[in-house]
C-alpha atoms as a PDB file:
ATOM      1  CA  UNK A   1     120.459 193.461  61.685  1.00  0.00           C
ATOM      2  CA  UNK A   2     122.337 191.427  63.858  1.00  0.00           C
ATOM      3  CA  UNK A   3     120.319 190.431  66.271  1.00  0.00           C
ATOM      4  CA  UNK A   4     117.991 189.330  63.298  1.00  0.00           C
ATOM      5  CA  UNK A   5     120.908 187.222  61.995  1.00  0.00           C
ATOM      6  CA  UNK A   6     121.537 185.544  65.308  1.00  0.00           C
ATOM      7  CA  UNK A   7     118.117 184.854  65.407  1.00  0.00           C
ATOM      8  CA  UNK A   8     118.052 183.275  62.214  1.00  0.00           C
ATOM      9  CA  UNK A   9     121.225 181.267  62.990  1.00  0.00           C
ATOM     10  CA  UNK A  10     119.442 180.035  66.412  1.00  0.00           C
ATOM     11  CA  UNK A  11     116.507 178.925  64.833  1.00  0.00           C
ATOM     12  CA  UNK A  12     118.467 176.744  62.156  1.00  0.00           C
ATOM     13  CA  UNK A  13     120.519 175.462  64.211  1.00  0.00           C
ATOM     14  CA  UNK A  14     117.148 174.109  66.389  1.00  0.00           C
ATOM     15  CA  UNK A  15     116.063 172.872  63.238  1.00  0.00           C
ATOM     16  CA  UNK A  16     119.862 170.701  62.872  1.00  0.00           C
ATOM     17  CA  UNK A  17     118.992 169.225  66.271  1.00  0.00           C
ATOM     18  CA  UNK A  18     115.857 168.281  65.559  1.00  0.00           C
ATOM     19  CA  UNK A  19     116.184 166.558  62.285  1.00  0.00           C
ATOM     20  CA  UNK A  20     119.427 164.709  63.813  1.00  0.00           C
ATOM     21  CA  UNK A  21     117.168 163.575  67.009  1.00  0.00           C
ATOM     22  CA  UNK A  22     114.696 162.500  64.270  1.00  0.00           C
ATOM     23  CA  UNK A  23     116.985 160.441  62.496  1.00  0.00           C
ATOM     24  CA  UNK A  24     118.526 158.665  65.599  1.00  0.00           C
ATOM     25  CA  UNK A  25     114.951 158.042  66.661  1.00  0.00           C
ATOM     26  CA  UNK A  26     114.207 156.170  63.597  1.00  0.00           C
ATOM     27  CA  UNK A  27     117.060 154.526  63.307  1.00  0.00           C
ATOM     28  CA  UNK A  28     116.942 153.348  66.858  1.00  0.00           C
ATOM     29  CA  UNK A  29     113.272 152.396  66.806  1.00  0.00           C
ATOM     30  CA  UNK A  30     113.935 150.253  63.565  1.00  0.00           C
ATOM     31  CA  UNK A  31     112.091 152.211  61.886  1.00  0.00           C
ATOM     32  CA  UNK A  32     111.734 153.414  57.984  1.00  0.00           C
ATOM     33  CA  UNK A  33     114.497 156.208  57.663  1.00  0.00           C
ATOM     34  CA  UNK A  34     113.051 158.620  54.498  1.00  0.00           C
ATOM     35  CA  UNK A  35     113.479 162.166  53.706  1.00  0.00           C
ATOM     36  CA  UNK A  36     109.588 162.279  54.342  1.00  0.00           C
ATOM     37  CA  UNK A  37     109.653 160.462  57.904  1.00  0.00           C
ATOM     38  CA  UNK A  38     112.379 162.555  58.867  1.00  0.00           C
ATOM     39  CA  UNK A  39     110.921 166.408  57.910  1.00  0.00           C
ATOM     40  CA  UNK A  40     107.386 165.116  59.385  1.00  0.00           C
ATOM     41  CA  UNK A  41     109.131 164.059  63.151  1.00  0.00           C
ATOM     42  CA  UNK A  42     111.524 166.927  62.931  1.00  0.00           C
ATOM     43  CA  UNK A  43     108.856 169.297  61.848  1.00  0.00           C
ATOM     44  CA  UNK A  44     110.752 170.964  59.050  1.00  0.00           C
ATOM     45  CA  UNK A  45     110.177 171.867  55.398  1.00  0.00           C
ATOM     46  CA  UNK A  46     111.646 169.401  52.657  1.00  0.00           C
ATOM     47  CA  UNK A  47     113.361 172.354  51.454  1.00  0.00           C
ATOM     48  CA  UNK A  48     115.545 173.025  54.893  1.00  0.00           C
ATOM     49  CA  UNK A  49     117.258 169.806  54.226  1.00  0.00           C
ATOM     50  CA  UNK A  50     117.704 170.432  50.362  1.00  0.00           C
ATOM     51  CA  UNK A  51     119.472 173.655  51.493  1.00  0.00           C
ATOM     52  CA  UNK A  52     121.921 171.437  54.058  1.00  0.00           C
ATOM     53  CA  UNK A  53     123.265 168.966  52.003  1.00  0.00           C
ATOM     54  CA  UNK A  54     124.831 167.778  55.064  1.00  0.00           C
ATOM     55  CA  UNK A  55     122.028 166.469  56.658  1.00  0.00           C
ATOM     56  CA  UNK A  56     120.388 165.069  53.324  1.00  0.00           C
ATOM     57  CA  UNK A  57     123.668 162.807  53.178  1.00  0.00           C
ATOM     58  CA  UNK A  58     123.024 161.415  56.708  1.00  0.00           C
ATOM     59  CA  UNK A  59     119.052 160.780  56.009  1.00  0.00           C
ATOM     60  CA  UNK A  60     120.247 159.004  53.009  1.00  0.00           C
ATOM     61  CA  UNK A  61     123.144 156.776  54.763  1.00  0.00           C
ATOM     62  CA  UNK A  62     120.710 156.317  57.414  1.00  0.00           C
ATOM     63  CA  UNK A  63     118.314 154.511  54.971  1.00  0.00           C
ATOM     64  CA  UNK A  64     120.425 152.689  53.654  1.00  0.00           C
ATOM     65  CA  UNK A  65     122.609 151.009  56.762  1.00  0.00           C
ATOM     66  CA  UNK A  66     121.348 148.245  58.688  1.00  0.00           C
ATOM     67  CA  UNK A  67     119.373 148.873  61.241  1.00  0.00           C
ATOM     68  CA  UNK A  68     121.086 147.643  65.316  1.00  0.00           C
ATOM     69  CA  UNK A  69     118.341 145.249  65.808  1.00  0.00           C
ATOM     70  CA  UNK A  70     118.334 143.258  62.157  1.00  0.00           C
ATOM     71  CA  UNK A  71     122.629 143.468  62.720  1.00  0.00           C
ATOM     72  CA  UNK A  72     122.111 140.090  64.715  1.00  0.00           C
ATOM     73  CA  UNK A  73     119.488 138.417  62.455  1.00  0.00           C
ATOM     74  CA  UNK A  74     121.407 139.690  59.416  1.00  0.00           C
ATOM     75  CA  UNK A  75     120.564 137.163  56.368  1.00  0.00           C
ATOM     76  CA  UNK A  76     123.464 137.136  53.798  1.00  0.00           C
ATOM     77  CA  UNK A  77     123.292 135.995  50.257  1.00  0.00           C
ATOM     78  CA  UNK A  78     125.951 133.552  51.073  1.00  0.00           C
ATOM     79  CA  UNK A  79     123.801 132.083  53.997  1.00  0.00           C
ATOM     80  CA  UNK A  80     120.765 131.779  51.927  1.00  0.00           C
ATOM     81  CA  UNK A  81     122.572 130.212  49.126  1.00  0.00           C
ATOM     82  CA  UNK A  82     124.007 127.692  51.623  1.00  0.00           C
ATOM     83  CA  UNK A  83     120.669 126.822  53.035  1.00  0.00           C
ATOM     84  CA  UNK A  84     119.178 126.316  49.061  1.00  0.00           C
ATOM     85  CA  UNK A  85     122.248 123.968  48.644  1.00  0.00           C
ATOM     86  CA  UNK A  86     120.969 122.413  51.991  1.00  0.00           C
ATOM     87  CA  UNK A  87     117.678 121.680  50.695  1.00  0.00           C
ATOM     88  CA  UNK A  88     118.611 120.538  47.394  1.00  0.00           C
ATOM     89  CA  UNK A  89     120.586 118.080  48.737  1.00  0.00           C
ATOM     90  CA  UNK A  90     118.217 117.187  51.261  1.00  0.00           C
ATOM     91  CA  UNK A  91     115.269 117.105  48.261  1.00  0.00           C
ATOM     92  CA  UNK A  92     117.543 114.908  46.443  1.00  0.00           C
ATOM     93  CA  UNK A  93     118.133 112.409  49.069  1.00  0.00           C
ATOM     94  CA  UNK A  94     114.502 112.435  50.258  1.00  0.00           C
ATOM     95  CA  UNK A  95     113.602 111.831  46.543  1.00  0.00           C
ATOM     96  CA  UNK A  96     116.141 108.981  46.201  1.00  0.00           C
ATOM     97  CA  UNK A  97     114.972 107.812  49.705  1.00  0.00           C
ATOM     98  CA  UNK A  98     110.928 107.506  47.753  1.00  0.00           C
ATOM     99  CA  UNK A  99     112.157 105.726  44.887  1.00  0.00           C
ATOM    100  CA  UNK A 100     113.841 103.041  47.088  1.00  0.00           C
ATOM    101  CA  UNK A 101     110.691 102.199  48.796  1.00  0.00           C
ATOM    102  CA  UNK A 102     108.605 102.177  46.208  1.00  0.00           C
ATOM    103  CA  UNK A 103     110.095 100.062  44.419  1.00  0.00           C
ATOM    104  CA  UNK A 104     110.207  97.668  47.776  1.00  0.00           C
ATOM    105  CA  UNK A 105     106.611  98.671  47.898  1.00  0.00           C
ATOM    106  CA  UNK A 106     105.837  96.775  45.008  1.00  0.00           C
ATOM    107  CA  UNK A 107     107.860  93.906  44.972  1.00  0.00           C
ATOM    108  CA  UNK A 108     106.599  93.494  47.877  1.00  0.00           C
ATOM    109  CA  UNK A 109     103.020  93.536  46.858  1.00  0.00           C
ATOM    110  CA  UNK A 110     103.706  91.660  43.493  1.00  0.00           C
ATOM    111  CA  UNK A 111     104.933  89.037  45.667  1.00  0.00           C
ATOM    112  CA  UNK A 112     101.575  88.748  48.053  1.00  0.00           C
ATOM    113  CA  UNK A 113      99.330  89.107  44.794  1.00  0.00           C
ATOM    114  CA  UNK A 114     101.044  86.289  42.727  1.00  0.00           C
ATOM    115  CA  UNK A 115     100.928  84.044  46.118  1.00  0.00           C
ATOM    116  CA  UNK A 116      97.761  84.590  46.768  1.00  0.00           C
ATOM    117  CA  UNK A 117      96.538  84.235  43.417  1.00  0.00           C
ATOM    118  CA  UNK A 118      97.282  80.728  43.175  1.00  0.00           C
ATOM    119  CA  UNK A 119      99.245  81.762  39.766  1.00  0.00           C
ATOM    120  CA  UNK A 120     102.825  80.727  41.511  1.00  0.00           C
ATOM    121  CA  UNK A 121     103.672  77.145  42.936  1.00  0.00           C
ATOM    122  CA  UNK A 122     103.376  76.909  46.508  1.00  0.00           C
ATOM    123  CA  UNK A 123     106.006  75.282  48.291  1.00  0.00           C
ATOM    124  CA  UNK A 124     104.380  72.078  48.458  1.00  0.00           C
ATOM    125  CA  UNK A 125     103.862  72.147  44.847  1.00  0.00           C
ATOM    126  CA  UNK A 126     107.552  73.037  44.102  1.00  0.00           C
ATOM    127  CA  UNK A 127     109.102  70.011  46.529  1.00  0.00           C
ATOM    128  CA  UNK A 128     106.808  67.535  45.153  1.00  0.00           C
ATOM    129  CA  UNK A 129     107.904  68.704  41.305  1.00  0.00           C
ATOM    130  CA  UNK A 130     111.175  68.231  42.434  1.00  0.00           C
ATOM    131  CA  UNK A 131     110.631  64.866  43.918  1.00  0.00           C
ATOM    132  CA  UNK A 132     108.745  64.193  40.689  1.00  0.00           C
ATOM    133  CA  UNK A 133     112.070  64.888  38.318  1.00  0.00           C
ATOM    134  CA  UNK A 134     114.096  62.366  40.581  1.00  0.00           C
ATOM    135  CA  UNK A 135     111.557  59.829  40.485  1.00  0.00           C
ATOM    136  CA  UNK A 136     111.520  60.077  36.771  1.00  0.00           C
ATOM    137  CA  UNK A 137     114.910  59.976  36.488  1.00  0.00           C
ATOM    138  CA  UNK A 138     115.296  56.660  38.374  1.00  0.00           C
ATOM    139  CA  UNK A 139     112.294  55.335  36.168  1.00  0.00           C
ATOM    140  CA  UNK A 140     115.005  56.020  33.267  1.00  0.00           C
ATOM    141  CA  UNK A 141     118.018  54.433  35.084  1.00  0.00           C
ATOM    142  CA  UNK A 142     115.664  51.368  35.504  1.00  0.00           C
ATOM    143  CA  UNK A 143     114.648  51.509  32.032  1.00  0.00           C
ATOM    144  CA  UNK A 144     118.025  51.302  30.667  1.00  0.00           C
ATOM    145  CA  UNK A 145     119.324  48.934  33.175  1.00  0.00           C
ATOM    146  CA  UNK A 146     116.526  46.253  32.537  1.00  0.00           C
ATOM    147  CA  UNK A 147     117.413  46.213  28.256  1.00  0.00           C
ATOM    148  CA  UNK A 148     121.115  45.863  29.642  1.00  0.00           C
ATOM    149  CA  UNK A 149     119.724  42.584  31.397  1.00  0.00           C
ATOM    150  CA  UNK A 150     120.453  44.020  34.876  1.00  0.00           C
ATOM    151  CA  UNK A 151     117.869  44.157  37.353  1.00  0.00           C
ATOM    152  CA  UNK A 152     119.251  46.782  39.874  1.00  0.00           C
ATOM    153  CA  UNK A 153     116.550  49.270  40.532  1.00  0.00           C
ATOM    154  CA  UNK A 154     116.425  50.865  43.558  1.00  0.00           C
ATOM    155  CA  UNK A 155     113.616  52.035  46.026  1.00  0.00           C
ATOM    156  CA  UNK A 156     113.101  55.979  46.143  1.00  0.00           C
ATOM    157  CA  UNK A 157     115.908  56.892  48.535  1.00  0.00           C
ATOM    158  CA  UNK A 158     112.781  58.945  50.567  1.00  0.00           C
ATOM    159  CA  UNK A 159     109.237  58.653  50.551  1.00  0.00           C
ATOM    160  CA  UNK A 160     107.185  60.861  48.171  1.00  0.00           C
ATOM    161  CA  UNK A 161     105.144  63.160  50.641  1.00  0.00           C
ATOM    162  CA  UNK A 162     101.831  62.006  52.068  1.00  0.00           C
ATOM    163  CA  UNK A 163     102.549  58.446  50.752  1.00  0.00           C
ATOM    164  CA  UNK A 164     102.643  55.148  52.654  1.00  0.00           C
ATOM    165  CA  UNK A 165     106.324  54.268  53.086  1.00  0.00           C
ATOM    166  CA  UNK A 166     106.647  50.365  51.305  1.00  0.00           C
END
């Protein structure tokens, strides 16, 4: 009966080695560590690790730890709230950024429409109104200076635009 136990031992003790290779293959190849996987690349019955708790526990941590190769491209919660904050910001700024030249945008074009409208005074049209008020305000001076008796009215200081100079 001995021999029968020894034999017994030997064979699950091949069946230890082979489900730990297993599990350090997966793990090293990246891949998907489950109790499945595992029995299927070991070629052992689900029950042989149910009866070694042991290496249930290690299939299990296994699964759950990172695998070597994701270590260095490991993505935090942390990291990806700091990148959200990032592009809110960003969003916000851009958005800000819109509004600024929009509204430039259509001063802008307000301007060009009314000018070339004809609605708004050109800038002919504005000096001569201008020239206009003084002249009329002279007229008045004169006005009030010839019922005083006083004839002191002066020429226009400068010629209207586009008029003979007297």
């Amino acid at each position: 009966m001995t021999s029968m136990s020894e034999g017994r031992s030997e064979e699950t003790t091949r069946r230890r080695e082979r489900v730990l290779k297993a599990i350090a293959a997966a793990v090293g190849a990246g891949e998907e560590v489950t109790v499945s996987a595992i029995t299927r690349a070991a070629r052992v019955d689900r029950s042989f690790l149910y009866r070694h708790r042991d290496l249930l526990e290690r299939i299990h941590a296994a699964a759950v730890a990172p695998s070597p190769a994701s270590e260095a491209a490991a993505v935090t919660r942390a990291s990806l709230q700091a990148d959200l904050a990032n592009a809110l910001e960003r969003n916000s700024r851009l958005t800000l950024r819109v509004r600024q030249l929009e509204r430039r945008l259509s001063e802008s074009l307000g301007e060009q429409v009314w000018r070339d409208s004809g609605l708004g005074a050109s800038v002919d049209i504005d000096q001569l109104q201008r020239q206009i008020t003084t002249l009329q305000q002279q007229v008045v001076i004169c006005r009030t200076s010839s019922t005083n008796g006083r004839k002191t009215c002066k020429q226009p200081e400068r010629p209207i635009a586009n008029s003979p100079v007297r």
